[in-house]
Protein backbone atom coordinates (compact mmCIF):
# COMPACT_ATOMS: atom_id res chain seq x y z
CA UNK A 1 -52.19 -75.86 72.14
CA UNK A 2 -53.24 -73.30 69.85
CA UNK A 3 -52.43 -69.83 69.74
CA UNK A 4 -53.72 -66.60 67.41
CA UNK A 5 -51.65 -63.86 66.75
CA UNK A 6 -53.19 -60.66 65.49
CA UNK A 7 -51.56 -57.68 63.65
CA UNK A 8 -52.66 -54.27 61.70
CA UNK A 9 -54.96 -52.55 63.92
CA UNK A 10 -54.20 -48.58 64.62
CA UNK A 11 -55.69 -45.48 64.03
CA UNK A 12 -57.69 -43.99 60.63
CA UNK A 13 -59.79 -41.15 59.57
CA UNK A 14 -62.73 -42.17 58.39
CA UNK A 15 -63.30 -43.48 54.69
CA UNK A 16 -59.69 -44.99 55.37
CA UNK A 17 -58.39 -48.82 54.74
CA UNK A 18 -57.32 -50.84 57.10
CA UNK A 19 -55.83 -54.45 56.95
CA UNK A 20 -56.04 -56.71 59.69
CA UNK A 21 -54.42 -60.52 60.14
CA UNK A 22 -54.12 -63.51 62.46
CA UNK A 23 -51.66 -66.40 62.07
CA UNK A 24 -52.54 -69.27 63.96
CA UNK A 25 -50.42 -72.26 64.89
CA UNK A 26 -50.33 -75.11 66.75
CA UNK A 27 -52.56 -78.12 66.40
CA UNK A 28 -55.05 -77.32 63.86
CA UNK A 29 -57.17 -79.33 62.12
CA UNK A 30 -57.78 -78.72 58.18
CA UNK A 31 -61.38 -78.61 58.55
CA UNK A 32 -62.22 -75.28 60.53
CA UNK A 33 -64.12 -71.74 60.45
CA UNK A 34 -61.68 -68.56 61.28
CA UNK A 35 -63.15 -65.35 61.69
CA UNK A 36 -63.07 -62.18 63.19
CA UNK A 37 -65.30 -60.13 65.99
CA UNK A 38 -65.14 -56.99 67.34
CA UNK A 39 -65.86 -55.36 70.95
CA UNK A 40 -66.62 -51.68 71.13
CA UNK A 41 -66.96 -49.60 74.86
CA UNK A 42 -70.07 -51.14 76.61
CA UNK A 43 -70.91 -53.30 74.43
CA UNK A 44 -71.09 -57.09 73.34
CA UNK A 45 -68.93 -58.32 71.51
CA UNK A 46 -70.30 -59.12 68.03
CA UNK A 47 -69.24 -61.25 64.75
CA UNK A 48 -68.09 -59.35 61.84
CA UNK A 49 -67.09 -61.88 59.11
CA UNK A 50 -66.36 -65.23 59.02
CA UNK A 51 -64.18 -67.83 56.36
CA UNK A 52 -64.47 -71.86 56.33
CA UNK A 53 -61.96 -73.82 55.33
CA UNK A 54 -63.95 -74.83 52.70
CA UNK A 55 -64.50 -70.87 51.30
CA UNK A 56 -67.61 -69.83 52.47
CA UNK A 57 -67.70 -66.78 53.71
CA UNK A 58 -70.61 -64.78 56.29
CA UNK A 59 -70.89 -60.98 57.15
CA UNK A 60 -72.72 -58.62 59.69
CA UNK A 61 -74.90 -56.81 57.49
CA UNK A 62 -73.11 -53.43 58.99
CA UNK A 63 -69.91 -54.70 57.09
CA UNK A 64 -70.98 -55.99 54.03
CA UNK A 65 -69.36 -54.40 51.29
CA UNK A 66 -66.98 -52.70 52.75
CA UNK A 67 -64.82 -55.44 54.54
CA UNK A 68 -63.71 -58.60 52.98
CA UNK A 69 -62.54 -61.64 54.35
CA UNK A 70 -59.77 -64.08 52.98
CA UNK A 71 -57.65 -66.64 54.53
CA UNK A 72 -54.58 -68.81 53.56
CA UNK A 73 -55.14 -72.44 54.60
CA UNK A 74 -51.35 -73.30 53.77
CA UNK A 75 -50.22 -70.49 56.22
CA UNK A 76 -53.38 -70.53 58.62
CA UNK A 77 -53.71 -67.24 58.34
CA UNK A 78 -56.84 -65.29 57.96
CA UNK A 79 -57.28 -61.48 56.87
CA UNK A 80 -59.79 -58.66 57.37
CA UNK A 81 -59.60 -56.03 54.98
CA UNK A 82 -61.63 -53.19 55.67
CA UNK A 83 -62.15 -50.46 53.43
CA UNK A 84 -64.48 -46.97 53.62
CA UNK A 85 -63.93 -47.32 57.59
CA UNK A 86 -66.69 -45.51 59.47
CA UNK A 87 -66.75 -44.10 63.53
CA UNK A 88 -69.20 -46.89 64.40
CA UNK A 89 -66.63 -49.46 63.27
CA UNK A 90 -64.31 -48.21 66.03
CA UNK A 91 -64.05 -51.60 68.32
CA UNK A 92 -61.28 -53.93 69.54
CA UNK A 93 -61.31 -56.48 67.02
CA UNK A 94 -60.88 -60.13 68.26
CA UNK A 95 -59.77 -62.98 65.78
CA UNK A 96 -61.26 -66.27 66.18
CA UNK A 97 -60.49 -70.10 65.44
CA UNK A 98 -63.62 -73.01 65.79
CA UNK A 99 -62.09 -76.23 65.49
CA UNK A 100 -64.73 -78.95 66.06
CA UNK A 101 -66.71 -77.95 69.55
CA UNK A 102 -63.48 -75.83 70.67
CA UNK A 103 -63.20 -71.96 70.07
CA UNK A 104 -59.77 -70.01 70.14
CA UNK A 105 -59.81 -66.31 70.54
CA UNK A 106 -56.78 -63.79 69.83
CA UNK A 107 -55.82 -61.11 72.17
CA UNK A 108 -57.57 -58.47 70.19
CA UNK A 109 -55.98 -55.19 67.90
CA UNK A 110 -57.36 -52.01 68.57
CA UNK A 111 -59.01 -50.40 65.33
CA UNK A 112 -60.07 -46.86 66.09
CA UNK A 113 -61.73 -44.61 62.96
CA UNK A 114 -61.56 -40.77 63.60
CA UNK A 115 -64.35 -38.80 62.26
């Protein structure tokens, strides 16, 4: 069984930093993609960046440059750090584990920016 724990969300004005991260444990195979998505009121819920074991990394294109992605294979950890935080990127943000055809999903961390 696998399980994701999240931590770091909260409140921040906007232009603010905030860190986000997801330990996951259980059986987990060496060769996966962690990530993180995000949920705001009403609507889908959408990717926001994404890490391979391997080190290749993906973005939205509303994130790029602003929020980076990093992970810890030896901990199974992955990290969102998200810097110059706007309104829009107000959202309950979900962390997510593919291994093979199977997808693992945290219970989400609130992030809320105040403008």
């Amino acid at each position: 069984q696998v399980q994701l724990v999240e931590s770091g969300g909260g409140l921040v004005q906007a232009g603010g930093s905030l860190r986000l991260s997801c330990a996951a444990s259980g059986s987990i195979l060496r060769i996966n993609v962690m990530g993180w998505y995000r949920q705001a009121p009403g609507k889908q819920r959408e990717l926001v960046a994404t890490a391979t074991s391997g080190g290749t990394t993906k973005y939205a294109d509303s994130v790029k440059g602003r929020f980076t992605i990093s992970r810890d294979n030896a901990k199974n950890t992955v990290y969102l750090q998200m810097n110059s935080l706007k309104p829009e990127d107000t959202a309950v943000y979900y962390c997510n584990l593919k291994i093979l055809m199977s997808d693992y999903w945290g219970q989400g961390t609130q992030v809320t920016v105040s403008s």
